[in-house]
Protein backbone atom coordinates (compact mmCIF):
# COMPACT_ATOMS: atom_id res chain seq x y z
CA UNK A 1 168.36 115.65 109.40
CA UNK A 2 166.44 115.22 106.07
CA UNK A 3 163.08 113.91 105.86
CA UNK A 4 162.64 110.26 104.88
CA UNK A 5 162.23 110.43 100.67
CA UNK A 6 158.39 109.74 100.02
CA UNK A 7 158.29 106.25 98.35
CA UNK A 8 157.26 107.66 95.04
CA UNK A 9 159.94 110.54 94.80
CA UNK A 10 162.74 107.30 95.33
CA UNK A 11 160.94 105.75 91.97
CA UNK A 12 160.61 108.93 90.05
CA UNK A 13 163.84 108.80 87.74
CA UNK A 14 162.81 105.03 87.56
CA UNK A 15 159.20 105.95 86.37
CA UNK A 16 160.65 108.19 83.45
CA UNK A 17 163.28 106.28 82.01
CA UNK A 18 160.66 103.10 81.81
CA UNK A 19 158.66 105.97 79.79
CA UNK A 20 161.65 106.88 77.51
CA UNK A 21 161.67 103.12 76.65
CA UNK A 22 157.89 102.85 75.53
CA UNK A 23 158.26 106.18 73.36
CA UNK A 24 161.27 104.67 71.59
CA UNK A 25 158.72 102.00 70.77
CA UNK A 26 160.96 98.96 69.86
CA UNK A 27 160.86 95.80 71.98
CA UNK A 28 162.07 97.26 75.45
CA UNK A 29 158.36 99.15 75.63
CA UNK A 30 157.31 95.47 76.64
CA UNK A 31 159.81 94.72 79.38
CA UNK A 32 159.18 98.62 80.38
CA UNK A 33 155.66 97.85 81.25
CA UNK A 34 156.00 94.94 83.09
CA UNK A 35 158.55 96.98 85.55
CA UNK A 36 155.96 99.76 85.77
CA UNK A 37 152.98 97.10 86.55
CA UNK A 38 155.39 95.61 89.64
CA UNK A 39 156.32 98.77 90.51
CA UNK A 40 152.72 100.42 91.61
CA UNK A 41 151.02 96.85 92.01
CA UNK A 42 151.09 97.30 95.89
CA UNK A 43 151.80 100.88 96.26
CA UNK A 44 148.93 103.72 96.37
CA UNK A 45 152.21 106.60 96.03
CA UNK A 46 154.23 104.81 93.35
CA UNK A 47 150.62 105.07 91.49
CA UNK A 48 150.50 108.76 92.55
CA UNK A 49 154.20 109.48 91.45
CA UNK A 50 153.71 107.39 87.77
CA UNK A 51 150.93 110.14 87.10
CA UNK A 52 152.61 112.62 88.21
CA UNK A 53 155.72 111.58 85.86
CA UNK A 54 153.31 112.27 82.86
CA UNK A 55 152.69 108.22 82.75
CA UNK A 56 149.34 108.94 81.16
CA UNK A 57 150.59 110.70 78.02
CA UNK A 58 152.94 107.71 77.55
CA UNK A 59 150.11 104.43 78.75
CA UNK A 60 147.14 105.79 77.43
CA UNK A 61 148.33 105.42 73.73
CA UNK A 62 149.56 102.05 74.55
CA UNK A 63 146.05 101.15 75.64
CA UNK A 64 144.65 102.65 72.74
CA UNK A 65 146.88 100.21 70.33
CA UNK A 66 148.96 102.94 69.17
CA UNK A 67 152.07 101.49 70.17
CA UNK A 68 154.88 100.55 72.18
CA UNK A 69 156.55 97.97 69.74
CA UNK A 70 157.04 99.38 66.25
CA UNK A 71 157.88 96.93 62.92
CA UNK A 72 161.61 97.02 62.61
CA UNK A 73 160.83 97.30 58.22
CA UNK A 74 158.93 100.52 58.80
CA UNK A 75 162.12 102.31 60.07
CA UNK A 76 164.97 103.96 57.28
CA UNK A 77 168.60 104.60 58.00
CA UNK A 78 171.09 106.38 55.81
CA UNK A 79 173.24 104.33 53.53
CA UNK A 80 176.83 104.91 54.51
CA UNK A 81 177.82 104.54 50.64
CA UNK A 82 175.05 106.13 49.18
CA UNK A 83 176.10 109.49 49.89
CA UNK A 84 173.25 109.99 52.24
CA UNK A 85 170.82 108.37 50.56
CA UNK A 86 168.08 106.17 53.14
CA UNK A 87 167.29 102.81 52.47
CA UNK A 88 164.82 100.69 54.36
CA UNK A 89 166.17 98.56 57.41
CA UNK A 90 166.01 95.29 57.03
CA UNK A 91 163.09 93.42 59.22
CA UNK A 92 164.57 92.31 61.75
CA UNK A 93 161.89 90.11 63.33
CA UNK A 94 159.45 88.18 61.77
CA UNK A 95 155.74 89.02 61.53
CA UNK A 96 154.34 86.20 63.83
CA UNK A 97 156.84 87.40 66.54
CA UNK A 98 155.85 91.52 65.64
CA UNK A 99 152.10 90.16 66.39
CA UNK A 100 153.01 88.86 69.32
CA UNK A 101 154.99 91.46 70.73
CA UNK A 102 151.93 93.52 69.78
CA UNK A 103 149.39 91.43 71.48
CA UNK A 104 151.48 91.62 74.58
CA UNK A 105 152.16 94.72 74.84
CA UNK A 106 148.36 95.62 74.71
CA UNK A 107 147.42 93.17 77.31
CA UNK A 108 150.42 94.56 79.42
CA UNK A 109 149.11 98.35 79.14
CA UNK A 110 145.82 97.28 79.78
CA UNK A 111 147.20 95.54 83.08
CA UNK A 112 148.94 99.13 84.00
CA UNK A 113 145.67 100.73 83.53
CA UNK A 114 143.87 98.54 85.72
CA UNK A 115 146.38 98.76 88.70
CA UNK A 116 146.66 102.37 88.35
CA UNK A 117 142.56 102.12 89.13
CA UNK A 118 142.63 100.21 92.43
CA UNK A 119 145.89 101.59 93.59
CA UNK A 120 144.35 105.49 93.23
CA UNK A 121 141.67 104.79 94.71
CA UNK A 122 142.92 103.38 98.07
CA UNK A 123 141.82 105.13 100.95
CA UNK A 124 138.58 106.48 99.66
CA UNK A 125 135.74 106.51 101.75
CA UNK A 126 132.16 106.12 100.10
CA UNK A 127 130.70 105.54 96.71
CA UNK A 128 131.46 106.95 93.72
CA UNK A 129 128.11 108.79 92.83
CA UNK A 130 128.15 110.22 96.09
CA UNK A 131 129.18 113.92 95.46
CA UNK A 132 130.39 114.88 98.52
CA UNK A 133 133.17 112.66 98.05
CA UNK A 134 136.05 114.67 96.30
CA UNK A 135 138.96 111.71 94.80
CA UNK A 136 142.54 112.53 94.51
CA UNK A 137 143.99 114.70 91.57
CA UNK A 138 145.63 111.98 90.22
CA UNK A 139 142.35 109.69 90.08
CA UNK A 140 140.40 112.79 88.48
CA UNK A 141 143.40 112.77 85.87
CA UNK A 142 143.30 109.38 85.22
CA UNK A 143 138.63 109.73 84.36
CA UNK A 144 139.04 112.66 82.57
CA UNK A 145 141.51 111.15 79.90
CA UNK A 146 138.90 108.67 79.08
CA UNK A 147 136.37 111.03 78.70
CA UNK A 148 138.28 113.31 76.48
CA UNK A 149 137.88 113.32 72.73
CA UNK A 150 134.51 112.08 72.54
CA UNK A 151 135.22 109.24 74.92
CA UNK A 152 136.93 107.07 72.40
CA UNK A 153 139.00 105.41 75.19
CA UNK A 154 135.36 103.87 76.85
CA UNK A 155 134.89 102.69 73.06
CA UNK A 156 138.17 101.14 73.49
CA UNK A 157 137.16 99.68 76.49
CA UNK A 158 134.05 98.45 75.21
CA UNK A 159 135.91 96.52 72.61
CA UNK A 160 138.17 94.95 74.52
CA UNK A 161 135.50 93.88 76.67
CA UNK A 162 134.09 91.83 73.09
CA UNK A 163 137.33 90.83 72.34
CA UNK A 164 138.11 88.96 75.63
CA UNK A 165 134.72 87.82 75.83
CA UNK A 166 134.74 86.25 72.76
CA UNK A 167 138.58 84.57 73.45
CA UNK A 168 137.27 83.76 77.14
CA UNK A 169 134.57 81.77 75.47
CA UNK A 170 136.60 80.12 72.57
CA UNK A 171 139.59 78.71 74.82
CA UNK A 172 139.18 75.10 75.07
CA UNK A 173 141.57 74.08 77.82
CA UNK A 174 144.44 71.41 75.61
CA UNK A 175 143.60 68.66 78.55
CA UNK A 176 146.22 66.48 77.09
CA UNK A 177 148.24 65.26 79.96
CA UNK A 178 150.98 66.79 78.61
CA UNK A 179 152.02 68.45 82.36
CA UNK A 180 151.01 65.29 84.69
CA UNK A 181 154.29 63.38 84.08
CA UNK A 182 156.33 65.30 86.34
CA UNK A 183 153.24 65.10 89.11
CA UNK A 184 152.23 61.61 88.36
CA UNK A 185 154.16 60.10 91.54
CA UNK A 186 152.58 63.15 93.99
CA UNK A 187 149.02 62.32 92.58
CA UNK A 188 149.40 58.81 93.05
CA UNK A 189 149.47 59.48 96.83
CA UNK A 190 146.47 61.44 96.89
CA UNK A 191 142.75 60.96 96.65
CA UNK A 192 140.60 61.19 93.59
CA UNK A 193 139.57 64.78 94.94
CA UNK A 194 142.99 66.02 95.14
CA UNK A 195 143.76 65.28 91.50
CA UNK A 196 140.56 66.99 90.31
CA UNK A 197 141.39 70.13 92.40
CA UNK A 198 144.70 70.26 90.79
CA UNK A 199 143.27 69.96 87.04
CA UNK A 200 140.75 72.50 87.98
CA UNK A 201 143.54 74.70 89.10
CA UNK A 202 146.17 74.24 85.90
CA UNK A 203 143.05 74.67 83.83
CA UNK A 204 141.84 77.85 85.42
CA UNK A 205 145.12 79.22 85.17
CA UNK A 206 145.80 78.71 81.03
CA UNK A 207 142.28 80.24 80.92
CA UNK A 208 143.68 83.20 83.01
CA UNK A 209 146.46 83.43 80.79
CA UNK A 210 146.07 81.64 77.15
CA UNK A 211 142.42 82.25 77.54
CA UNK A 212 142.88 85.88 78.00
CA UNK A 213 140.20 85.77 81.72
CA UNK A 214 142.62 87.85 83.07
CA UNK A 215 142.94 90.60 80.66
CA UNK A 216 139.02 90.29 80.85
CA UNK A 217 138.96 91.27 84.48
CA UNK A 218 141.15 93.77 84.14
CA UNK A 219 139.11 95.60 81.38
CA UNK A 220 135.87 95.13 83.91
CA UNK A 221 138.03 97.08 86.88
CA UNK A 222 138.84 100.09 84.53
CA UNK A 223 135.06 100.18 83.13
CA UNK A 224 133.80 99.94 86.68
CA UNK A 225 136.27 102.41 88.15
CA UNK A 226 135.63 104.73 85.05
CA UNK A 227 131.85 104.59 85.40
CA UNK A 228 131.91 104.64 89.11
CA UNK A 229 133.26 108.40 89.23
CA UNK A 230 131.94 109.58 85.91
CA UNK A 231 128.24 110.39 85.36
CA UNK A 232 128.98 111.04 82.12
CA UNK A 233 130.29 107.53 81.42
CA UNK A 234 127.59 105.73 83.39
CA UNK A 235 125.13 107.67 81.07
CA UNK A 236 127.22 106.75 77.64
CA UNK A 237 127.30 103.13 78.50
């Protein structure tokens, strides 16, 4: 009989071909990271088995802004009646839309980042100063990359930190009714506390997403997990 295939192993072809689409770097890189995010969100070995893949040659670039999506205008292709001359491609999406593919593909990688944190570091007893405590390979991979090369990557992480702070603090919830139609009848039957609870709740959730909170929190969990098992990093910040 064979053994039962280790969660991680079943994902492995999975993990790579989501990393094929990010190198290509057009709009798939997106949709790529999203299935990566789901895919170790509640599992410590699908974590393990993304590193293991070479997933941090492939995410940590994306963190760093060096890209998943790439402008459609920067690319050439050979003109078929130019006897192999190359001509530029024709942008094929418009600038606004290139930003925002951008924008969300940073947000995305920085959301991969941040689950491949907790997820590694399930099942560890202790603190993270404590040096009798010895963390998974993976984990240990995962520090060292952001200490490498001077530690640009906890510069990077210090600047997203301003950048979300700063968007955190400018969002000014719309509060223009504009969703309460299609609850007006429900509110109607409850009480005045009810109503505020759900405002509160709609509101807090823009600010998680428009308002960028929840790429916020997600830059705090990689700080604290990188400074947690990195002397070094606890010292440069």
């Amino acid at each position: 009989a064979h053994a039962p295939m280790h969660e991680g192993d079943a994902h492995s072809q999975g993990f790579e071909l989501m990393l094929r689409c990010m190198k290509e770097k057009n709009y798939a890189g997106t949709c790529a990271l999203k299935v990566l995010d789901f895919a170790i969100s509640d599992s410590a070995a699908n974590a393990e088995a993304l590193v293991t893949a070479g997933g941090l040659k492939t995410l940590l670039p994306a963190f760093m802004g060096r890209g998943v999506v790439r402008a459609a205008g920067s690319a050439v292709r050979v003109d078929p009646k130019g006897k192999g001359k190359t001509v530029k491609r024709k942008v094929g999406k418009a600038a606004a839309d290139l930003q925002e593919a951008e924008a969300g593909a940073e947000a995305k990688a920085v959301s991969v980042v941040a689950t491949l944190c907790v997820q590694l570091q399930v099942g560890i007893g202790g603190v993270g100063h404590d040096q009798r405590i010895k963390i998974p390979d993976s984990l240990a991979r995962l520090i060292a990359k952001f200490l490498e090369d001077g530690a640009v990557k906890v510069d990077r992480l210090i600047e997203l930190f301003a950048e979300f702070s700063a968007k955190v603090d400018a969002f000014a919830d719309p509060g223009d009714g504009s969703d309460v139609d299609d609850e007006e009848e429900d509110e109607e039957e409850e009480g005045e506390g009810a109503k505020v609870c759900r405002a509160a709740d709609r509101a807090y959730g823009r600010l998680l997403g428009e308002g960028g909170l929840g790429t916020l929190q997600q830059v705090a969990v990689i700080a604290a997990t990188v400074c947690l098992w990195s002397k070094a990093a606890r010292e440069g910040c």
